[in-house]
N, C-alpha and C. Protein backbone atom coordinates (compact mmCIF):
# COMPACT_ATOMS: atom_id res chain seq x y z
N UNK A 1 -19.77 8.75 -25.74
CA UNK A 1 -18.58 7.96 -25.43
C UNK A 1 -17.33 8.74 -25.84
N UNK A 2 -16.23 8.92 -24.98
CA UNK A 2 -15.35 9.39 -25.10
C UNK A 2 -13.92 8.90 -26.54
N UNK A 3 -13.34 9.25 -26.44
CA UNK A 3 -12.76 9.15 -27.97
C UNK A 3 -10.90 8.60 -27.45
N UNK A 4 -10.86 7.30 -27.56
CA UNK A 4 -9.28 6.82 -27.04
C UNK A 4 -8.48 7.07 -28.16
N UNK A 5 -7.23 7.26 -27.71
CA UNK A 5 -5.66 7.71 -28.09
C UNK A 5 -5.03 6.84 -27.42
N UNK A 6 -4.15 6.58 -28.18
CA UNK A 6 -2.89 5.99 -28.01
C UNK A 6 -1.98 6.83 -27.91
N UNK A 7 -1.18 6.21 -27.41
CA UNK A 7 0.44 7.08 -26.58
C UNK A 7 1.48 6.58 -25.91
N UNK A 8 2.32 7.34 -25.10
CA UNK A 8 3.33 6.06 -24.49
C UNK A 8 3.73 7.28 -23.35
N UNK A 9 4.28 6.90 -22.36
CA UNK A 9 4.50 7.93 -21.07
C UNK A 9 5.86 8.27 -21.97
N UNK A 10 6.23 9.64 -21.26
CA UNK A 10 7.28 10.54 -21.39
C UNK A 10 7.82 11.04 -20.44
N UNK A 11 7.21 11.03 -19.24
CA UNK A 11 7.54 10.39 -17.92
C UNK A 11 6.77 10.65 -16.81
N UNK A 12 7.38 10.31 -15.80
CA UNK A 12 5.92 10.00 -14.77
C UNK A 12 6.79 9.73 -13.25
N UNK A 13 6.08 11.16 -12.62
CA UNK A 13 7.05 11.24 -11.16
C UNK A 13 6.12 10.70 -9.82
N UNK A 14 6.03 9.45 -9.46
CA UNK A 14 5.42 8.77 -8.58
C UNK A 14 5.20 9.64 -7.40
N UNK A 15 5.90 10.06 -7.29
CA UNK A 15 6.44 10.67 -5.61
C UNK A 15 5.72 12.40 -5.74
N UNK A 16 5.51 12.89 -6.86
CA UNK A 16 4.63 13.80 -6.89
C UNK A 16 3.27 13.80 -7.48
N UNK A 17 2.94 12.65 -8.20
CA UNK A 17 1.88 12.06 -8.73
C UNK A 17 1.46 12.59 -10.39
N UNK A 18 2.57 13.17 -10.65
CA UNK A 18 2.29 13.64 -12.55
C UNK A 18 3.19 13.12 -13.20
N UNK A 19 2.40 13.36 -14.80
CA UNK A 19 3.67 13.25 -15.25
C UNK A 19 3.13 13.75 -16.86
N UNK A 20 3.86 13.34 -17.35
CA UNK A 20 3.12 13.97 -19.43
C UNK A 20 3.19 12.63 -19.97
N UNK A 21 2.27 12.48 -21.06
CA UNK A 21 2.29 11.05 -21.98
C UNK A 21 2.46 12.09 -23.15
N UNK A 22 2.94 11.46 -24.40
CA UNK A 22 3.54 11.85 -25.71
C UNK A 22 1.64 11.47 -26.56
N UNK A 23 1.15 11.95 -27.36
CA UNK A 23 0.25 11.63 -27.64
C UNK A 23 0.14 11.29 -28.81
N UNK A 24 -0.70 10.85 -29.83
CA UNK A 24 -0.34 10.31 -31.08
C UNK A 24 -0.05 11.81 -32.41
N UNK A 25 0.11 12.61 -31.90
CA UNK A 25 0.40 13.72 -32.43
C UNK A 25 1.60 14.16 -32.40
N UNK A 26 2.34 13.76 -31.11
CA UNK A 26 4.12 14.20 -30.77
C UNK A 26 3.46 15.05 -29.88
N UNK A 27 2.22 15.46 -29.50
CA UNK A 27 2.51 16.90 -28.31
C UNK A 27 2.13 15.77 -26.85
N UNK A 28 2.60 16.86 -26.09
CA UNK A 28 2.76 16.36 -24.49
C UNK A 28 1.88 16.57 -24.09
N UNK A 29 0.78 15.78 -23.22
CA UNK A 29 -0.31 15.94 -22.18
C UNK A 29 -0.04 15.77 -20.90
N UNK A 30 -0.50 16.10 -20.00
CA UNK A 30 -0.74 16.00 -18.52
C UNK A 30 -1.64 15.33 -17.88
N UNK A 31 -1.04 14.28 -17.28
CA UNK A 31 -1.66 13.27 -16.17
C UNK A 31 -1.42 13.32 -15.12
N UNK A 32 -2.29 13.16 -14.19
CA UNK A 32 -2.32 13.03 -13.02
C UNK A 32 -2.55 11.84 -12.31
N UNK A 33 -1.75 11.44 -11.41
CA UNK A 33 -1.80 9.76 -10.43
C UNK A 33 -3.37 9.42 -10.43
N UNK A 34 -4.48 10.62 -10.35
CA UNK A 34 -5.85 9.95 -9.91
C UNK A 34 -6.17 9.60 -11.52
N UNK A 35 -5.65 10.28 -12.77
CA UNK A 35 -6.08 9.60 -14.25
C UNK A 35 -5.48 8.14 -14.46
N UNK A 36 -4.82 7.58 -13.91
CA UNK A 36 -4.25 6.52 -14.18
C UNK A 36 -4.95 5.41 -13.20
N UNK A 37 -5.16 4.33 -14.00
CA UNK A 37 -6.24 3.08 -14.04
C UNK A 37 -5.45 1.80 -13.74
N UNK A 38 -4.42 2.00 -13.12
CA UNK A 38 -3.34 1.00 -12.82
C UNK A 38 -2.78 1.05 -11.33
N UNK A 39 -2.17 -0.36 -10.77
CA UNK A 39 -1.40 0.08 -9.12
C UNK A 39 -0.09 -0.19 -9.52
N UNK A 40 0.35 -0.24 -10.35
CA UNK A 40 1.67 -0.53 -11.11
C UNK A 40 1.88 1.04 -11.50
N UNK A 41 3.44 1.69 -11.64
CA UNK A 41 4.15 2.80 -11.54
C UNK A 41 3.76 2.50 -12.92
N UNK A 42 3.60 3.80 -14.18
CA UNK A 42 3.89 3.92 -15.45
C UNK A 42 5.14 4.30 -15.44
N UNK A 43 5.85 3.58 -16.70
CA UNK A 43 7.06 3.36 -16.94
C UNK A 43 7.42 3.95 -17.80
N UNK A 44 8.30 5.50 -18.15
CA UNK A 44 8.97 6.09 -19.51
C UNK A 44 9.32 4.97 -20.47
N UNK A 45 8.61 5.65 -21.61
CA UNK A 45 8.49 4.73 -22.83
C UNK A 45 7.49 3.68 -22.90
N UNK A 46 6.70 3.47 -21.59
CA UNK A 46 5.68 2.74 -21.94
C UNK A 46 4.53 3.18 -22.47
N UNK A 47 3.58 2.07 -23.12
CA UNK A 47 2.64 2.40 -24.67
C UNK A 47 1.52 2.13 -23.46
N UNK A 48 0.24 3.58 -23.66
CA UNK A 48 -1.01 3.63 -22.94
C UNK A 48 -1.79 3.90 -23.70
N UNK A 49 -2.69 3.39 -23.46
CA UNK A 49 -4.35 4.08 -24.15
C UNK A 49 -5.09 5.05 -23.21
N UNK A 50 -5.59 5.77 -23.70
CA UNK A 50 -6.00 6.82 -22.78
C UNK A 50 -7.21 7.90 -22.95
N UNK A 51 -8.15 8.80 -22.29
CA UNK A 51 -9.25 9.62 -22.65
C UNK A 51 -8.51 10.64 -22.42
N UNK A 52 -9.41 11.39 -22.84
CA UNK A 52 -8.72 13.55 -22.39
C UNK A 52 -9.90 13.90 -21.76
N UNK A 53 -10.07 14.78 -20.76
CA UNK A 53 -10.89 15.87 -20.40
C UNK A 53 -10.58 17.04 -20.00
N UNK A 54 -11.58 17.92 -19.81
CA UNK A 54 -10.48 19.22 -19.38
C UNK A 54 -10.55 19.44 -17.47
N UNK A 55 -9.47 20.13 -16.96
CA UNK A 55 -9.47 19.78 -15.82
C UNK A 55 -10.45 21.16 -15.19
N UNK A 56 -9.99 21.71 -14.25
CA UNK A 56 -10.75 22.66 -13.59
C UNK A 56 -10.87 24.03 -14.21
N UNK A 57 -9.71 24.02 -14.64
CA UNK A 57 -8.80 25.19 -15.03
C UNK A 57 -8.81 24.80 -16.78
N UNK A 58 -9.49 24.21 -17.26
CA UNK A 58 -10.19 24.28 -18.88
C UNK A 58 -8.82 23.94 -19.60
N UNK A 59 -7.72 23.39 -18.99
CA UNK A 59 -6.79 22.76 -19.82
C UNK A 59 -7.43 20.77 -19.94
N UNK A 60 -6.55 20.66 -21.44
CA UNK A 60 -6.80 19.06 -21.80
C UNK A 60 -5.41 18.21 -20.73
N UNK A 61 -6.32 17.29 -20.13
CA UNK A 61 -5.71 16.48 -19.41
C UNK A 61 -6.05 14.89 -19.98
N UNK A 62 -5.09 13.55 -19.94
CA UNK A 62 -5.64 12.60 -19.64
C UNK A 62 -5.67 11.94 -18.68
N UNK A 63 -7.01 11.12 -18.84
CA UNK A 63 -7.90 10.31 -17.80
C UNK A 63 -8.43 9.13 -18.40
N UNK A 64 -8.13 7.90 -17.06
CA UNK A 64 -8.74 6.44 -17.74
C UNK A 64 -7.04 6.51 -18.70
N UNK A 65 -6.37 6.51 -18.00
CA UNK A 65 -5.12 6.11 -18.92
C UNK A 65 -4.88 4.41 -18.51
N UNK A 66 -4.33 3.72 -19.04
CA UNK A 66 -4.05 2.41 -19.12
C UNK A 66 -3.06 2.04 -19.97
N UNK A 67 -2.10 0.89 -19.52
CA UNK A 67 -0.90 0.44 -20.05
C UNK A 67 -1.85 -0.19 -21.23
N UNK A 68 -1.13 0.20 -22.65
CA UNK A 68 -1.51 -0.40 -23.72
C UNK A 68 -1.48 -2.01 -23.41
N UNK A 69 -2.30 -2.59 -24.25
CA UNK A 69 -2.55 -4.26 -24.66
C UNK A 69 -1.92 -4.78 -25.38
């Protein structure tokens, strides 16, 4: 089972489908429109829970992101 983090977007460009979430560390990750678990736009400054995996290219991405509860 994968290991959730908390975080909050830092922002998030609809119209190109990325964006970075702030992670509980202060560093920036990379999401992509298909990691996100919502049909609602993520909103800068909004609080997500979220997994990491690595993408093709062996960088940490998150995935299964979701607007915090």
């Amino acid at each position: 089972m994968s290991q959730k983090y908390n975080g909050s977007v830092k922002w998030m460009n609809g119209k190109k489908g990325y964006g970075f979430l702030i992670g509980p560390d202060g560093k920036d990750i990379f999401v992509h429109i298909s990691g996100v678990e919502s049909n609602s736009p993520l909103q800068e400054g909004q609080k997500v829970s979220y997994e990491t995996a690595l993408d093709r290219q062996g960088r940490t991405v998150a995935v299964n992101v979701r607007a915090a509860a």
